[in-house]
Protein backbone atom coordinates (compact mmCIF):
# COMPACT_ATOMS: atom_id res chain seq x y z
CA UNK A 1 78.21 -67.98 144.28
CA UNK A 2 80.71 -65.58 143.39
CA UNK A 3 83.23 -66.48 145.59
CA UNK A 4 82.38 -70.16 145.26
CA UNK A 5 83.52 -69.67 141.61
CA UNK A 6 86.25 -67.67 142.24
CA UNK A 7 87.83 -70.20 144.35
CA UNK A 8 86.67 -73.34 142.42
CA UNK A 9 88.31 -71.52 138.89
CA UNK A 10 91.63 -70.57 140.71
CA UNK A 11 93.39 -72.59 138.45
CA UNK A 12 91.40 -72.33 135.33
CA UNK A 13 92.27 -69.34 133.08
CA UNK A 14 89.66 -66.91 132.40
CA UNK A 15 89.57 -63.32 130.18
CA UNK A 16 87.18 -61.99 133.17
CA UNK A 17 84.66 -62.90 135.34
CA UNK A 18 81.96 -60.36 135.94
CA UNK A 19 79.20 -59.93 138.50
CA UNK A 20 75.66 -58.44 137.09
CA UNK A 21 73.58 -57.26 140.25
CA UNK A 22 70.69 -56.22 138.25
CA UNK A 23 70.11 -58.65 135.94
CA UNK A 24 71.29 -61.26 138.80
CA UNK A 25 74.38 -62.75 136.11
CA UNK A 26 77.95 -63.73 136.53
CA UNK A 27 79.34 -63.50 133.14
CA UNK A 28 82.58 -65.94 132.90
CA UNK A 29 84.86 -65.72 129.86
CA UNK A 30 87.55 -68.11 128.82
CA UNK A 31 90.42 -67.94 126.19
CA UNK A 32 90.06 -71.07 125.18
CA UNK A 33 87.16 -73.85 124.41
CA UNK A 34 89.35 -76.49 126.71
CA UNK A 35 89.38 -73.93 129.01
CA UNK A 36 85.65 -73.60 129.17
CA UNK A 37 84.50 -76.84 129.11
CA UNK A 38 86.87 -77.76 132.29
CA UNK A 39 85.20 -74.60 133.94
CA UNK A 40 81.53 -75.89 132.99
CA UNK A 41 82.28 -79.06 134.60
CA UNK A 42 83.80 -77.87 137.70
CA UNK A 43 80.90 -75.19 138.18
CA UNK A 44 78.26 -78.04 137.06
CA UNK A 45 79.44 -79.60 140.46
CA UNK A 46 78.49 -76.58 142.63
CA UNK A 47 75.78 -77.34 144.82
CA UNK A 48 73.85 -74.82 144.02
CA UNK A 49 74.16 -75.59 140.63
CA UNK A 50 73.09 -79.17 141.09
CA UNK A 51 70.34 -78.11 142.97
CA UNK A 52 69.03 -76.05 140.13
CA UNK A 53 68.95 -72.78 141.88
CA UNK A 54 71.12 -71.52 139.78
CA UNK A 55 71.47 -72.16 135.91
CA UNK A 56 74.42 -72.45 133.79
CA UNK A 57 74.60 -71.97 130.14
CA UNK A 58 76.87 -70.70 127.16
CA UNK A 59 76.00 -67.25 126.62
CA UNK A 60 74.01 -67.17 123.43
CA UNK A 61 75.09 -64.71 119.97
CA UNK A 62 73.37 -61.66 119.27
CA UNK A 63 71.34 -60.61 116.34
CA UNK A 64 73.05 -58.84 114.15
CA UNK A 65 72.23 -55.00 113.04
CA UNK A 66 72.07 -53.38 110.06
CA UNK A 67 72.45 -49.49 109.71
CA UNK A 68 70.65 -47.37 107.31
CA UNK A 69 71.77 -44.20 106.20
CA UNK A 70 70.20 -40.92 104.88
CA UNK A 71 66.39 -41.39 105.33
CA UNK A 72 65.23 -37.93 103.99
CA UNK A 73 64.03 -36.51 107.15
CA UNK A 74 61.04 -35.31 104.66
CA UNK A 75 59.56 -38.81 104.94
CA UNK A 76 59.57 -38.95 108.81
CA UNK A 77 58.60 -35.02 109.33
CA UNK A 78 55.44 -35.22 107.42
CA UNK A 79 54.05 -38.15 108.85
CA UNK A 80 54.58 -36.62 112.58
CA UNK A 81 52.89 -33.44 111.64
CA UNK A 82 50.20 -34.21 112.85
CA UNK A 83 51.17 -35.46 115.89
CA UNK A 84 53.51 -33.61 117.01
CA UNK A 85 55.35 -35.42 120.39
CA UNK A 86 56.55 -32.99 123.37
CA UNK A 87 59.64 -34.91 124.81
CA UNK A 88 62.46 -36.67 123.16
CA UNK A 89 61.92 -39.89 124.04
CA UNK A 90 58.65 -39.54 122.86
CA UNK A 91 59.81 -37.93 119.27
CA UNK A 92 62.45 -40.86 119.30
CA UNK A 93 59.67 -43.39 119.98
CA UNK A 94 57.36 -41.62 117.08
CA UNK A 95 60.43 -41.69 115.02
CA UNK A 96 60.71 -45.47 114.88
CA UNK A 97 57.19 -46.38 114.62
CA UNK A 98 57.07 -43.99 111.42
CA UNK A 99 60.12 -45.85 110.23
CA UNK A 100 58.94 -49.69 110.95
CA UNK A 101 56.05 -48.70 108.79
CA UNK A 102 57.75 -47.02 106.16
CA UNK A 103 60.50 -49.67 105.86
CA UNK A 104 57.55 -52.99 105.68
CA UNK A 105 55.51 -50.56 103.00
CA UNK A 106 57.67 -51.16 100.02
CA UNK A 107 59.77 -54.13 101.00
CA UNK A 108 57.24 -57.31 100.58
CA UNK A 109 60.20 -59.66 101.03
CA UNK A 110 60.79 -58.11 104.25
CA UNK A 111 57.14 -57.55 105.49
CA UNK A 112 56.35 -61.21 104.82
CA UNK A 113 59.22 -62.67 107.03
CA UNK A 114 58.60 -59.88 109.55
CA UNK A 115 54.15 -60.58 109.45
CA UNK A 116 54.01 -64.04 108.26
CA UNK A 117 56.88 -65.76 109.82
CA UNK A 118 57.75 -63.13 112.53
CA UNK A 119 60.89 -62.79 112.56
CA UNK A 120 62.80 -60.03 114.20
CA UNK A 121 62.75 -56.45 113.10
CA UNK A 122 63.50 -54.14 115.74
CA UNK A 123 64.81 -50.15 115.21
CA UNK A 124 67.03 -50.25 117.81
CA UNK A 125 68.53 -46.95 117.49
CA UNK A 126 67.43 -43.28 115.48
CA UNK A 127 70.29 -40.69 114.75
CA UNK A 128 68.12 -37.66 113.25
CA UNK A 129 70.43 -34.78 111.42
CA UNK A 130 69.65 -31.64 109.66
CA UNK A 131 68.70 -33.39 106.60
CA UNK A 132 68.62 -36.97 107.13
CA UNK A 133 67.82 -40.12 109.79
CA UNK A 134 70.09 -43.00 110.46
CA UNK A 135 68.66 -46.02 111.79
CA UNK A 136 70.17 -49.09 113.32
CA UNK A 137 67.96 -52.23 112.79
CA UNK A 138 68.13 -55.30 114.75
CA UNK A 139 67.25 -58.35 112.38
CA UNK A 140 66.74 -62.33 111.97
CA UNK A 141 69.76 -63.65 110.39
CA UNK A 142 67.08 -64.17 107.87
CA UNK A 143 65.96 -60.74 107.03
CA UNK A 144 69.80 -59.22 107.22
CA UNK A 145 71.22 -61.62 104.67
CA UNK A 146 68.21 -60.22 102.23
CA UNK A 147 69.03 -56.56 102.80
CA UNK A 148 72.77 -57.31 102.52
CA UNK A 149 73.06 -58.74 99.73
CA UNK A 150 70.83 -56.21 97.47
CA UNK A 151 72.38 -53.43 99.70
CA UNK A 152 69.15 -51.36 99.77
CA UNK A 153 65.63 -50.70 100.99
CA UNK A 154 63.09 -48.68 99.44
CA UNK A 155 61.89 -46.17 101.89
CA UNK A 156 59.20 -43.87 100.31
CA UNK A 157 60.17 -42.31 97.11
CA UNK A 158 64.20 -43.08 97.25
CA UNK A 159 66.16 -46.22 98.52
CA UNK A 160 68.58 -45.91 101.26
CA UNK A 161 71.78 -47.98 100.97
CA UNK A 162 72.14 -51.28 103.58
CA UNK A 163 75.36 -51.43 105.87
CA UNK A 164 76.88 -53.47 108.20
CA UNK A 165 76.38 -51.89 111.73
CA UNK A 166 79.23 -52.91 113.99
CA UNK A 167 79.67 -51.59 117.59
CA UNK A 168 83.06 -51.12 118.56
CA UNK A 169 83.82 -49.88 122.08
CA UNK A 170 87.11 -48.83 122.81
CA UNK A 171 89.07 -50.65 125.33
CA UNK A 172 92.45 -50.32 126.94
CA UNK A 173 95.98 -51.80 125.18
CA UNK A 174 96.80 -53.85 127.83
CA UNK A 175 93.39 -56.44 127.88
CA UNK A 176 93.14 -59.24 125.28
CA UNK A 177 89.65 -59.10 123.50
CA UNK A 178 87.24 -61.66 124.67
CA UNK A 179 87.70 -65.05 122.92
CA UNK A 180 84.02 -65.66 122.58
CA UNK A 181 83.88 -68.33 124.95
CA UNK A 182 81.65 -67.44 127.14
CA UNK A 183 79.79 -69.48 129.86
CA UNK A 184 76.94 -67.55 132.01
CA UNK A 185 75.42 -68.84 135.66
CA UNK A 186 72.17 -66.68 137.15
CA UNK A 187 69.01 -67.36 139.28
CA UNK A 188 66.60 -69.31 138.09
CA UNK A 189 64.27 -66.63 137.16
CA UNK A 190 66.53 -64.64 135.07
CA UNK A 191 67.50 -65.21 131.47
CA UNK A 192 70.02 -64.67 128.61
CA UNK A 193 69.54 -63.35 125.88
CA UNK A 194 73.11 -62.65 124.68
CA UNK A 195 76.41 -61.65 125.54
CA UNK A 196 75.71 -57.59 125.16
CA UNK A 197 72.91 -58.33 126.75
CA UNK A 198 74.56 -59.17 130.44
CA UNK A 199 78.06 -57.66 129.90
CA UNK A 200 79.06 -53.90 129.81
CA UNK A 201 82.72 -54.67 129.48
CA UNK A 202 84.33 -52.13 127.16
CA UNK A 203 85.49 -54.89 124.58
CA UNK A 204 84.90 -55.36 120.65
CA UNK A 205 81.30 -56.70 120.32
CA UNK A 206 81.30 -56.58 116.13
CA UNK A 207 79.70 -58.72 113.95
CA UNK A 208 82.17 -58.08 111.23
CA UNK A 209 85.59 -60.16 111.60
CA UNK A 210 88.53 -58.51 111.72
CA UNK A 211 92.20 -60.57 110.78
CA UNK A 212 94.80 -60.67 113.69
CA UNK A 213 96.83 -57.41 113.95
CA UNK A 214 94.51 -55.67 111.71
CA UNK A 215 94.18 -51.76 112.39
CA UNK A 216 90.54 -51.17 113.76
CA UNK A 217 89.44 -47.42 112.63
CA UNK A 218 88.79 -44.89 115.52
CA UNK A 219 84.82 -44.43 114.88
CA UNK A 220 82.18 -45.67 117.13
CA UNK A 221 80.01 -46.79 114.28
CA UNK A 222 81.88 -48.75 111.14
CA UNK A 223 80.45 -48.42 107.85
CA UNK A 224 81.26 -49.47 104.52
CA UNK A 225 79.83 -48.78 100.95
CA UNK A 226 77.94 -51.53 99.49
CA UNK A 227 79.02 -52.63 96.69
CA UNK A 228 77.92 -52.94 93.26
CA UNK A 229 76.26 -56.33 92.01
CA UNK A 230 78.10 -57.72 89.65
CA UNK A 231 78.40 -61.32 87.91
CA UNK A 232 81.93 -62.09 89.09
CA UNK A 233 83.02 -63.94 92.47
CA UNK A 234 82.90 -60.17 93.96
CA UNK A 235 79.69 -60.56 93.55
CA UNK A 236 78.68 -57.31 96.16
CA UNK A 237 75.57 -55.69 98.53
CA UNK A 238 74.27 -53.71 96.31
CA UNK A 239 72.06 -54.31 92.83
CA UNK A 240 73.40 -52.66 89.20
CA UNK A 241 72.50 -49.35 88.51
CA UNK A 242 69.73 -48.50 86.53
CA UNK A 243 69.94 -49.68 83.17
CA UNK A 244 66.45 -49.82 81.22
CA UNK A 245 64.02 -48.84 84.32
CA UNK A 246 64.11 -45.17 84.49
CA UNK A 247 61.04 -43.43 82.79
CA UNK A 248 60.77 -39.20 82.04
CA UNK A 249 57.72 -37.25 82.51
CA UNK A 250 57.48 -34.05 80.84
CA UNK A 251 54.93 -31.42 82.05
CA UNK A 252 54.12 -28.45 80.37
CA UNK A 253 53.96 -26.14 83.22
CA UNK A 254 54.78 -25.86 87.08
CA UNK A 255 50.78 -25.96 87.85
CA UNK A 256 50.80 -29.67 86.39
CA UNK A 257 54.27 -30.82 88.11
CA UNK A 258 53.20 -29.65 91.34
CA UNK A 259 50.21 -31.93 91.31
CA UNK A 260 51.46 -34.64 89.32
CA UNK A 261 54.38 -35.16 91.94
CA UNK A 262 51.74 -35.81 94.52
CA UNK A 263 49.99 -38.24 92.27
CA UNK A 264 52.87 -40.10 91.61
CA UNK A 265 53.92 -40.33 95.11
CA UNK A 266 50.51 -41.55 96.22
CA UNK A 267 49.91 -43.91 92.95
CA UNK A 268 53.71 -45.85 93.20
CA UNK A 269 53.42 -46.21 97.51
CA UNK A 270 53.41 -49.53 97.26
CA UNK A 271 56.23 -50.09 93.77
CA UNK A 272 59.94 -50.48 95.04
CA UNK A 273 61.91 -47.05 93.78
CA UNK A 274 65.58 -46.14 93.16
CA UNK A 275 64.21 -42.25 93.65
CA UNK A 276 62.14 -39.66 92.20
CA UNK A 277 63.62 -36.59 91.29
CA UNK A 278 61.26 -33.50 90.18
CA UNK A 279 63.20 -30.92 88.19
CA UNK A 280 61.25 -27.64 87.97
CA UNK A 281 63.73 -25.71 85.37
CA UNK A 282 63.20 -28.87 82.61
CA UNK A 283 59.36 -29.70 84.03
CA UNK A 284 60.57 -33.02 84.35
CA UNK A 285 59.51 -35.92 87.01
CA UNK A 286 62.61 -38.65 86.63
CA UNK A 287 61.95 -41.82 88.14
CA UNK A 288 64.42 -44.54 88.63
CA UNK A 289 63.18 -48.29 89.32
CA UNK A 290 65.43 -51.14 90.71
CA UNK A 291 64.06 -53.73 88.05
CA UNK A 292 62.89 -53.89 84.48
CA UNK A 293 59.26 -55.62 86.47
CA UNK A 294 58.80 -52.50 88.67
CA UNK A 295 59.41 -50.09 85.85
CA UNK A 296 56.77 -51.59 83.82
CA UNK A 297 54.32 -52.06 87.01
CA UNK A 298 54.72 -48.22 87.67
CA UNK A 299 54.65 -47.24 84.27
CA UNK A 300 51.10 -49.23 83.84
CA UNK A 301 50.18 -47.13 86.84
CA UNK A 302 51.04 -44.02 85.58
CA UNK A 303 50.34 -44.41 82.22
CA UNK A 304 46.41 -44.50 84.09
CA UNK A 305 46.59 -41.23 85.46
CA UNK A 306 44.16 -38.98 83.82
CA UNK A 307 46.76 -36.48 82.72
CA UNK A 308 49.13 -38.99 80.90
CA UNK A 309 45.72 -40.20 78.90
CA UNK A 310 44.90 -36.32 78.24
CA UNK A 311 48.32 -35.73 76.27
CA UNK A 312 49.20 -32.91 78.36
CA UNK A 313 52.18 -35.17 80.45
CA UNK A 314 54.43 -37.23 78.12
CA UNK A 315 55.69 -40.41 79.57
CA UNK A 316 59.27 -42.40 78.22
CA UNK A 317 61.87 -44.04 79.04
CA UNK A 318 65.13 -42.44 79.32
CA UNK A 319 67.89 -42.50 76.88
CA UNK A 320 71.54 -44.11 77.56
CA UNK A 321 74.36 -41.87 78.06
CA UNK A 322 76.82 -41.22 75.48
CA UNK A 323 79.95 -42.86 75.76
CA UNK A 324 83.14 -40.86 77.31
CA UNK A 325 86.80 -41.25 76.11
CA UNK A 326 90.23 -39.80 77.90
CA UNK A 327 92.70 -38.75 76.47
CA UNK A 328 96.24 -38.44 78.39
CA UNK A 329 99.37 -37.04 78.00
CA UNK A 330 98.84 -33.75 75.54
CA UNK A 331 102.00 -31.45 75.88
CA UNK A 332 101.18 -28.37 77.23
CA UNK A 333 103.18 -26.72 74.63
CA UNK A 334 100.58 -27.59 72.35
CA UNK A 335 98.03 -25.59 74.19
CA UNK A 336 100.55 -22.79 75.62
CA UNK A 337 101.25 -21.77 72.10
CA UNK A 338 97.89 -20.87 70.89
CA UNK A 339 96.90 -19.37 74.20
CA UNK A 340 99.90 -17.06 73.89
CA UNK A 341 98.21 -14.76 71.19
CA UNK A 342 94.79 -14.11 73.39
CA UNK A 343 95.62 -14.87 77.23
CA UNK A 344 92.91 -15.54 79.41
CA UNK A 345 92.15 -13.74 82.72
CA UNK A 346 90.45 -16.43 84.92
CA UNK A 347 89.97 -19.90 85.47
CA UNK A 348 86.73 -20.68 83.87
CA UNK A 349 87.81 -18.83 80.67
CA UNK A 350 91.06 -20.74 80.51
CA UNK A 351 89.60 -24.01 80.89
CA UNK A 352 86.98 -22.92 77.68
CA UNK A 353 89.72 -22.01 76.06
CA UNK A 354 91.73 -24.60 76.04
CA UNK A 355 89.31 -27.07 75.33
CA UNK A 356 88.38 -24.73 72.29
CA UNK A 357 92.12 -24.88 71.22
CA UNK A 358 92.11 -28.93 71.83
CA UNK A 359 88.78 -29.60 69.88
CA UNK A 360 90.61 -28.28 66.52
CA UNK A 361 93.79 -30.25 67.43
CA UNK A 362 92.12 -33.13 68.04
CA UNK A 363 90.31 -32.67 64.44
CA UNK A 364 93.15 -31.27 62.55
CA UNK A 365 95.13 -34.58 61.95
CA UNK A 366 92.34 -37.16 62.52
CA UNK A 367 90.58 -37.26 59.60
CA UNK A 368 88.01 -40.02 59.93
CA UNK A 369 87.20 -38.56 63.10
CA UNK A 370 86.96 -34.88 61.41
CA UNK A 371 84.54 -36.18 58.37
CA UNK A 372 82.21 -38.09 61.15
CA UNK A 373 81.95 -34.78 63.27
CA UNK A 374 81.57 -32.45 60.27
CA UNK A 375 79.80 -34.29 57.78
CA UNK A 376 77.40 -36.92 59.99
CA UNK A 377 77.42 -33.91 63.25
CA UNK A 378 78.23 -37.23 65.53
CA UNK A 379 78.92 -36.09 69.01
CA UNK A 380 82.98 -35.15 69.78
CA UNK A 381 82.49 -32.65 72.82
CA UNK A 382 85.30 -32.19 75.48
CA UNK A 383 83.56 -32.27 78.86
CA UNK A 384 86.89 -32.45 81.37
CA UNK A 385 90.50 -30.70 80.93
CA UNK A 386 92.88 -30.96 83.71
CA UNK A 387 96.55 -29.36 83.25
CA UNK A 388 99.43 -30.48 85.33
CA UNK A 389 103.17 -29.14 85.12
CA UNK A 390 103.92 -30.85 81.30
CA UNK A 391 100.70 -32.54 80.02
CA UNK A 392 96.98 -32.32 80.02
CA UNK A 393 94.00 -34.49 80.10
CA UNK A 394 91.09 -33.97 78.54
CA UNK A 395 87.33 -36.13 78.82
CA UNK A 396 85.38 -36.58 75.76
CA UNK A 397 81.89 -37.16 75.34
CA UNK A 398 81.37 -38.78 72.00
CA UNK A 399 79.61 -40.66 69.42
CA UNK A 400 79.38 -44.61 70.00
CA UNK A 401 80.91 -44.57 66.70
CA UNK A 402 83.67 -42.20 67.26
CA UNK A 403 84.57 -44.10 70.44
CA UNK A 404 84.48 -47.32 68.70
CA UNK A 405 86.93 -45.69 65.99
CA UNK A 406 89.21 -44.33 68.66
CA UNK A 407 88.97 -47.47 71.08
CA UNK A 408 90.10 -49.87 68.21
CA UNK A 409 93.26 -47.99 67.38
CA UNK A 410 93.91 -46.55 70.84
CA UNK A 411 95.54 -43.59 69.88
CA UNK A 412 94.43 -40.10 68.35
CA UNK A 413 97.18 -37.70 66.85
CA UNK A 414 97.46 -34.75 68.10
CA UNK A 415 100.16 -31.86 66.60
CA UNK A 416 103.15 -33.45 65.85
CA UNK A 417 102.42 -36.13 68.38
CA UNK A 418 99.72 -39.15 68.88
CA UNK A 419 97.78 -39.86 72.41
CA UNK A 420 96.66 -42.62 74.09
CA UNK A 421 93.05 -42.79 74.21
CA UNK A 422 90.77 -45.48 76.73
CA UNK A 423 87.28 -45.54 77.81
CA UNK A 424 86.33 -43.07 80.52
CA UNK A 425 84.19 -43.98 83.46
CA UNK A 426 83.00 -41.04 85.64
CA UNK A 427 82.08 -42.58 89.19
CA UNK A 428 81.88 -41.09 91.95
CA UNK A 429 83.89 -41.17 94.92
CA UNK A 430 84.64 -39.45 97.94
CA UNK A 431 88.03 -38.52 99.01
CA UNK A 432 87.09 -37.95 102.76
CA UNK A 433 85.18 -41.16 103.66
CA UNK A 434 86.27 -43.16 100.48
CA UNK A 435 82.71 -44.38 99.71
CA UNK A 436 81.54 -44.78 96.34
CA UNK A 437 78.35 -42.87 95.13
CA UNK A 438 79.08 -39.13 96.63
CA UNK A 439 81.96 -36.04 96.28
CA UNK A 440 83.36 -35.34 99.05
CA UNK A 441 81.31 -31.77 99.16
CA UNK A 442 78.11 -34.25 99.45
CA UNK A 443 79.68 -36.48 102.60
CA UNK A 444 77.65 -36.93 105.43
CA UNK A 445 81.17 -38.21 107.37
CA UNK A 446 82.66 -35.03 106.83
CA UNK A 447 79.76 -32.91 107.55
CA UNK A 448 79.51 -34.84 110.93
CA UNK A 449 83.07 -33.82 111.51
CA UNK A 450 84.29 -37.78 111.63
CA UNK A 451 88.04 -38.22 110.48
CA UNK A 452 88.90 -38.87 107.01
CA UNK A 453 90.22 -42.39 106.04
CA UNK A 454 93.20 -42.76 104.20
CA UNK A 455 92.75 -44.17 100.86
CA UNK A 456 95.99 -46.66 101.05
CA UNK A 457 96.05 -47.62 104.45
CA UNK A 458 92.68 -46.78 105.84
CA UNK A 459 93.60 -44.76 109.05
CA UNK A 460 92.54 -42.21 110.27
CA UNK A 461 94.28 -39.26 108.48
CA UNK A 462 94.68 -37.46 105.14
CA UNK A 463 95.96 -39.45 102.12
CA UNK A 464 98.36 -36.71 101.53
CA UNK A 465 99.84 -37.85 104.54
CA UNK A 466 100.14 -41.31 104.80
CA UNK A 467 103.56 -42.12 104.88
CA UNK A 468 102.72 -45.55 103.86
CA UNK A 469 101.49 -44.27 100.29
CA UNK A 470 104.13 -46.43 98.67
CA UNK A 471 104.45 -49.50 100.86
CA UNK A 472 101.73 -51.49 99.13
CA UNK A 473 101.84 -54.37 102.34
CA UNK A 474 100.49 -51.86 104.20
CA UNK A 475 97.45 -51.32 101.31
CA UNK A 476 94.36 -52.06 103.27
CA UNK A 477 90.99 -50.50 101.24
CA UNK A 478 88.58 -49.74 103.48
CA UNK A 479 85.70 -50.71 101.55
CA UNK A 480 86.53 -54.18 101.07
CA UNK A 481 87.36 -54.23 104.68
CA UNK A 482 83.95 -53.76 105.43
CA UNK A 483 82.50 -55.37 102.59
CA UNK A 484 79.47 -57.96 102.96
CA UNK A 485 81.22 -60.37 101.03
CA UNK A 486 83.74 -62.72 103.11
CA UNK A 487 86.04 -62.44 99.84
CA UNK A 488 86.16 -58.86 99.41
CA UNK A 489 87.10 -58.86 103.31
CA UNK A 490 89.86 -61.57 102.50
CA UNK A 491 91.21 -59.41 99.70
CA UNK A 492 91.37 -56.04 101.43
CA UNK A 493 94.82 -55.86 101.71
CA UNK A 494 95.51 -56.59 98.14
CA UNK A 495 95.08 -53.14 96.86
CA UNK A 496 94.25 -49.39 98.27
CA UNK A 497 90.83 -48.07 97.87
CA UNK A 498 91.27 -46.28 94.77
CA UNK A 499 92.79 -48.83 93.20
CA UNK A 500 91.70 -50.06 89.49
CA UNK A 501 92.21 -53.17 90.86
CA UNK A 502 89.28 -52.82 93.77
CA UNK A 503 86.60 -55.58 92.64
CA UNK A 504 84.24 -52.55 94.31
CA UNK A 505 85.21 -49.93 91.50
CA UNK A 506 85.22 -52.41 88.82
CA UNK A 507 81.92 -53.00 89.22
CA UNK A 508 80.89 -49.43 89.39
CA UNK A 509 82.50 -48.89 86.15
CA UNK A 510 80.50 -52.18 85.06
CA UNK A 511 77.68 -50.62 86.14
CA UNK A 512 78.52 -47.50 84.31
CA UNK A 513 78.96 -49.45 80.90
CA UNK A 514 75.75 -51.11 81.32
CA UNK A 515 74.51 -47.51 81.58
CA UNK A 516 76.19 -46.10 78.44
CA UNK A 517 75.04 -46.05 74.72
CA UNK A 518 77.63 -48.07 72.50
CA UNK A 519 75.55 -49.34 69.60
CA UNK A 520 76.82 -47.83 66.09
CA UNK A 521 73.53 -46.99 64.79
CA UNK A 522 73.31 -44.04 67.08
C-alpha cells in the first residue's frame, strides 16, 4: 500500500507521508485542503481501499491538556504512606490515582461531568519535585473550558492554578510545520484516535495558536499565568482574589492549633479552598475561600466545632488592608542633608533612617495631613524607600482618609518642593519567569534551572539584555501570549509584560483594590 500511494500521489503535494509498522498506519499530510481532498479521491480508488481492507479517514484532533502546577507534595505523600510502592512506575501509577481522587473531591463541577456524564479525565503525565507535583491532565473540551476559565482547582487545603499545557517538539529549520491536513489509511482492525496518536514526527503538536513568524520560546512545556477575572473584555483564567471570604481563627495556645488544624482539614474536605495557612508565632489558622457561599458554608462548619462553641478559639473574618500611596521624585538632597549630621553604617539602618527623616518632611508642610496623624493617630507609615542617583521613592501605608486627601490633590509638599503622589498597588511578579503571583526567589522556573524570559520581547534571555528593550514592535508579553483568552493572545504584541498597559496586571491591581480598605469612616 505504501508504494501504491507513493506512486498514485506523485503529483500531489504532501508535508510527509509516514509509515507506522506497529500501529499498522500510513499517516499522509497535505499543505493544503485542495490538496487533500484530490489525494482522498485518488487513494479512495485503490483497490484495496475499495475493497475495504483498508480504511481511510481524516485523522481526528486530540484532547486537549491542561497542566497543573505546585500540588504540595504533602497531599500526595501522606496518602501513600501507607502504601508505600517499590518501583517507579508503580509510585508514578500511585501518584495519579491519589491525584484523580484528590482533584474530583473538591471540584463537584468537575466530578459530575467526569461520574455522571463521563467525560474524559485522564492524568496523563506526573512531574514530582522536592516540594511540589505537576500534573498534565487530558480533558473533554467540556471539562478544560471549566478549569480555564476560573484558572484553578481546589486540591486539598490550597488551589493550584490551571494552565494551558502545550507540547512543543523541536524540529529542524528547514521543514514547514504540518498544515493540519491530515488524511490516515490502516487495516481494518486498527484505529485512530488522533494525530499524536499515529505520528512521532518531531513537529509542533500545540493546542495554543501561535501568529505567523511569531518567536516560539525554547521550553518543552509552555506555560502562562492565568489571569485575573475581571469585568472587562480581558475578562481572564483565573477568579478575583479574595475579597470578603477569608475568616481568622485565633487559638490560645500551640496544644489547641495543633489539633484544630486537623479538625479543620477533616471538617472543610469537601468546601472548595483558596488555602489554609497555620501561623504558629500569632496562633492563627487563616483560611481563604474562593466565594462569599463557601466562606459562609465553612464558617457554619466551623463555627460547630466544639472548641469555637467553648470560647477558647475565636472565629472572624479578616479585615481589608489599608490603602498604600507612592510618592516619586523626592531630591536626595533633602534626605542627604539631615543624614549628614548622624551617618549610618549599613543598609538596614540607612533605609530606617531615611524613612525617619521623610516621615517629618512629609508632615512638616502638610498640615491637614499633620493634624489627621497627630490629633485623630490615622495611619501615615512609610513601608518602601528606594534611592536612585537624584531622587527617592518612598511607599506609604495610610489612612483611607489620608489617601483620599492626598489622591484628590495629587501632590504632597515636601521641603521647598511638592511630589506627585498616586495609588500604590503591591503585586507580585517575577522577574525570571514573568508570572504574576511569586518573587523571583519563590520561582519554581528558576529553581528548575529553565531560562528566564525577557520581559519585552519574551526570549529566552535576561531583560537587561534584550537589545530590543526600546523597539516596542518587537514588544511581545509573554503572558498574554499564552493567555486563555483569544484576545489577550491577539493583543500580545501591544505592550511588554510589565507594562501598565497589560490587561493581566490591570486586573491584578483590580483585584488588589477590591482587597483594600477605602471607606472614610475607618
Amino acid at each position: 500500500m505504501e508504494k501504491d500511494i507513493e506512486q498514485e500521489l506523485k503529483n500531489i503535494p504532501l508535508n510527509f507521508m509516514k509509515t507506522n509498522y506497529r500501529t499498522k498506519n500510513i499517516v499522509i499530510s497535505f499543505p493544503s485542503d485542495l490538496d487533500r481532498d484530490n489525494g482522498k479521491a485518488i487513494i479512495a480508488d485503490l483497490s484495496k481501499v475499495k475493497s475495504q481492507s483498508i480504511t481511510l479517514q481524516d485523522a481526528k484532533k486530540m484532547m486537549p491538556k491542561i497542566t497543573v502546577s505546585n500540588i504540595p507534595n504533602k497531599l500526595i505523600s501522606t496518602a501513600l504512606a501507607e502504601n508505600p510502592s517499590t518501583t517507579p512506575a508503580e509510585y508514578r501509577d500511585k501518584v495519579k490515582e491519589v491525584l484523580h481522587t484528590k482533584f474530583l473531591e473538591k471540584n463537584s463541577d468537575i466530578r459530575d461531568l467526569v461520574e455522571s456524564q463521563d467525560k474524559m479525565f485522564q492524568i496523563v503525565f506526573v512531574n514530582t519535585g522536592n516540594e511540589s507535583t505537576t500534573a498534565g491532565i487530558k480533558v473533554s473540551p467540556l471539562i478544560r473550558d471549566a478549569l480555564i476559565s476560573r484558572g484553578r482547582i481546589y486540591v486539598g487545603g490550597v488551589t493550584i492554578f490551571v494552565q494551558y499545557f502545550s507540547h512543543i517538539q523541536r524540529r529542524s529549520k528547514d521543514k514547514s510545520p504540518p498544515s493540519g491536513n491530515l488524511v490516515t489509511s490502516d487495516s481494518a482492525e486498527s484505529s485512530i484516535k488522533s494525530y499524536a496518536s499515529v505520528s512521532s514526527r518531531g513537529d509542533i503538536i500545540s493546542d495554543a495558536p501561535h501568529t505567523p513568524g511569531e518567536k516560539v520560546p525554547s521550553p518543552v512545556a509552555v506555560r502562562y499565568s492565568p489571569s485575573p477575572n475581571t469585568s472587562s473584555k480581558f475578562a481572564g483564567n483565573r477568579p478575583r482574589n479574595p475579597k470578603d471570604c477569608v475568616v481568622i481563627l485565633n487559638c490560645k495556645d500551640d496544644k489547641d492549633l495543633a489539633v484544630m488544624e486537623k479538625d479543620i482539614e477533616q471538617e472543610l474536605k469537601n468546601i472548595p479552598l483558596n488555602f489554609m495557612k497555620t501561623n504558629y508565632r500569632t496562633k492563627n489558622i487563616v483560611i481563604s475561600f474562593p466565594s462569599d457561599l463557601d466562606r459562609d458554608n465553612g464558617k457554619a462548619i466551623i463555627a460547630d466545632l466544639s472548641k469555637v462553641k467553648s470560647q477558647s478559639i475565636t472565629l472572624q473574618d479578616a479585615k481589608k488592608m489599608m490603602p498604600k500611596i507612592t510618592v516619586s521624585n523626592i531630591p536626595n538632597k533633602l534626605i542627604s542633608t539631615a543624614l549628614a549630621e548622624n551617618p549610618s553604617t549599613t543598609p538596614a539602618e540607612y533605609r530606617d533612617k531615611v524613612k525617619e527623616v521623610l516621615h517629618t518632611k512629609f508632615l512638616e508642610k502638610n498640615s491637614d495631613i499633620r493634624d489627621l496623624v497627630e490629633s485623630q493617630d490615622k495611619m501615615f507609615q512609610i513601608v518602601f524607600v528606594n534611592t536612585g542617583n537624584e531622587s527617592t521613592t518612598a511607599g506609604i501605608k495610610v489612612s483611607p482618609l489620608i489617601r483620599d486627601a492626598l489622591i484628590s490633590r495629587g501632590r504632597i509638599y515636601v521641603g521647598n518642593t511638592s511630589c506627585r503622589v498616586t495609588d500604590r498597588f503591591d503585586l507580585r511578579q517575577c522577574f525570571h519567569c514573568q508570572q504574576i503571583g511569586h518573587i523571583s526567589s519563590k520561582c519554581q522556573e528558576k529553581s528548575n534551572g529553565r531560562d528566564p524570559v525577557c520581559m519585552f520581547c519574551s526570549a529566552s534571555h535576561p531583560t537587561k539584555d534584550c537589545p530590543d528593550r526600546d523597539d516596542e514592535s518587537r514588544y511581545r508579553c509573554i503572558n498574554c501570549s499564552h493567555s486563555g483568552d483569544s484576545a489577550l493572545r491577539n493583543n500580545c504584541h501591544t505592550h511588554h509584560s510589565g507594562s501598565d498597559d497589560c490587561p493581566l496586571i490591570a486586573a491584578e491591581k483590580s483585584n488588589i483594590r477590591q482587597r483594600t480598605e477605602y471607606s472614610k469612616n475607618v
